[in-house]
C-alpha atoms as a PDB file:
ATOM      1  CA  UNK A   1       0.000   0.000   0.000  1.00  0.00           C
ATOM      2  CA  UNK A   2       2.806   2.988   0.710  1.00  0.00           C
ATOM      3  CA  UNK A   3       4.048   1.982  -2.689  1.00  0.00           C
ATOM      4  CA  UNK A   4       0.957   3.553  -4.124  1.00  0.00           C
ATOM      5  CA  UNK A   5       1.393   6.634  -1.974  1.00  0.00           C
ATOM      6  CA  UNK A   6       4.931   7.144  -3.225  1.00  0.00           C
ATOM      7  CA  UNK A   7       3.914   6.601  -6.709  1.00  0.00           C
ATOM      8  CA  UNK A   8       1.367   9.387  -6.172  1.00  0.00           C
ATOM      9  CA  UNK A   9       3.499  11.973  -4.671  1.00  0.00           C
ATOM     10  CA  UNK A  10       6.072  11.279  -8.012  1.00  0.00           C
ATOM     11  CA  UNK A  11       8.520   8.940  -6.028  1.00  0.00           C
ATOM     12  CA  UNK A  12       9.971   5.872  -7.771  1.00  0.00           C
ATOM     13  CA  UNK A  13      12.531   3.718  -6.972  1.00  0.00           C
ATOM     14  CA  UNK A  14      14.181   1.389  -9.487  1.00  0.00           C
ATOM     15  CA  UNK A  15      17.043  -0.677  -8.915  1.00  0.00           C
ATOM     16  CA  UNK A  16      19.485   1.746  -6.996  1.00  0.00           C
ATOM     17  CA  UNK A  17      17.903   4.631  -8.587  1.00  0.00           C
ATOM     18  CA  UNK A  18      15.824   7.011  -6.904  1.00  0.00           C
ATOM     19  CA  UNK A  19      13.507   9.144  -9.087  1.00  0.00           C
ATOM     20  CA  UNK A  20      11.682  12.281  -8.261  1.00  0.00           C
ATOM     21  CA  UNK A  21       9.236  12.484 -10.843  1.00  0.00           C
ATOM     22  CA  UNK A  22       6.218  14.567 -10.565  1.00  0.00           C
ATOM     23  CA  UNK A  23       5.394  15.904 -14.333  1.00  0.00           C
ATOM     24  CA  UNK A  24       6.689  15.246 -17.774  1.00  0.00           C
ATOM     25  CA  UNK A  25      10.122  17.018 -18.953  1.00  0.00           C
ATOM     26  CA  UNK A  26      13.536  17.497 -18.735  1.00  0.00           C
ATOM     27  CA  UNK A  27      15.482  15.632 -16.216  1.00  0.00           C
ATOM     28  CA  UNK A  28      18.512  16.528 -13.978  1.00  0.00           C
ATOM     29  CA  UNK A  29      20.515  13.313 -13.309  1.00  0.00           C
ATOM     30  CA  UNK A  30      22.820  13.582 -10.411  1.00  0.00           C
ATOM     31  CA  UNK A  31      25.180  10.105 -10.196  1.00  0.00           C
ATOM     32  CA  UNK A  32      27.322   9.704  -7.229  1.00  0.00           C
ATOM     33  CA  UNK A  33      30.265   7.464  -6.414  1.00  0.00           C
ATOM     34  CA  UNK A  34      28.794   5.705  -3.175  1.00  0.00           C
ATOM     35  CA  UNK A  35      25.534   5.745  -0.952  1.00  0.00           C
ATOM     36  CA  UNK A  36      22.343   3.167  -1.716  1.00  0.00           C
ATOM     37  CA  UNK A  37      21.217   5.008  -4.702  1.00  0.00           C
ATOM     38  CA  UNK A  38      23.810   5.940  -6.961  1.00  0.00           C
ATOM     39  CA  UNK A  39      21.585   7.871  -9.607  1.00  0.00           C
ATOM     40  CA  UNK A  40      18.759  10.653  -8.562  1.00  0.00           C
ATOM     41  CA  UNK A  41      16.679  11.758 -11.234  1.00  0.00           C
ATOM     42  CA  UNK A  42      14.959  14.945 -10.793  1.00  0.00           C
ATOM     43  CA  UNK A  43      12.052  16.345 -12.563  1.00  0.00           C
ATOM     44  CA  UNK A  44      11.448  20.212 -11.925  1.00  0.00           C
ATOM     45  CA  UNK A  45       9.906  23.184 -13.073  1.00  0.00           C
ATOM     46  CA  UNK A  46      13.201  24.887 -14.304  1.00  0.00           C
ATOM     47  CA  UNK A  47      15.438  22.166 -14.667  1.00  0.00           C
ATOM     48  CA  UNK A  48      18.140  24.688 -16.350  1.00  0.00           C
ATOM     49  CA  UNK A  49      18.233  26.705 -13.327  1.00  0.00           C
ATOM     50  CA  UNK A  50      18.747  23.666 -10.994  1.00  0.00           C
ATOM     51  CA  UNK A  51      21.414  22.928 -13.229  1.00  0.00           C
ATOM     52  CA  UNK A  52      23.026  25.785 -12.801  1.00  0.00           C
ATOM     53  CA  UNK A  53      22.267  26.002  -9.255  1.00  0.00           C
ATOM     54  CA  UNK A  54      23.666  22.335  -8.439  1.00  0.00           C
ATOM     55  CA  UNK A  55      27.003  23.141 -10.366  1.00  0.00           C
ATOM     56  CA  UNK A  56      27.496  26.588  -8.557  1.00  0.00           C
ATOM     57  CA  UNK A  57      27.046  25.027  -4.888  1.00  0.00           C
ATOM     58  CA  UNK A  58      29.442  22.031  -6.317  1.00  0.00           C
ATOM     59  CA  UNK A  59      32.520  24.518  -6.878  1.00  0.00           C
END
């Protein structure tokens, strides 16, 4: 049963990926070297300004 709730609120998980997924569009995908899940896939409104965002913080 909370599988259905996560699938609602956009939440999937696939393997060792964890995917936020909410609407229909451009993806950021953030892969890491270690921890459970290795590739996060994010779904958002301005996915170019995340982008940028997520890169700035990273430096």
């Amino acid at each position: 049963m909370w599988t259905w709730w996560l699938r609602i609120l956009g939440l999937r998980i696939w393997g060792r990926k964890l995917l936020f997924v909410g609407t229909h569009g451009k993806a950021v995908v953030i892969r890491k070297e270690n921890g459970f899940f290795r590739t996060v896939v994010l779904v958002p409104e301005n996915p170019d300004e995340l982008r940028r965002r997520i890169k700035q913080v990273m430096q």
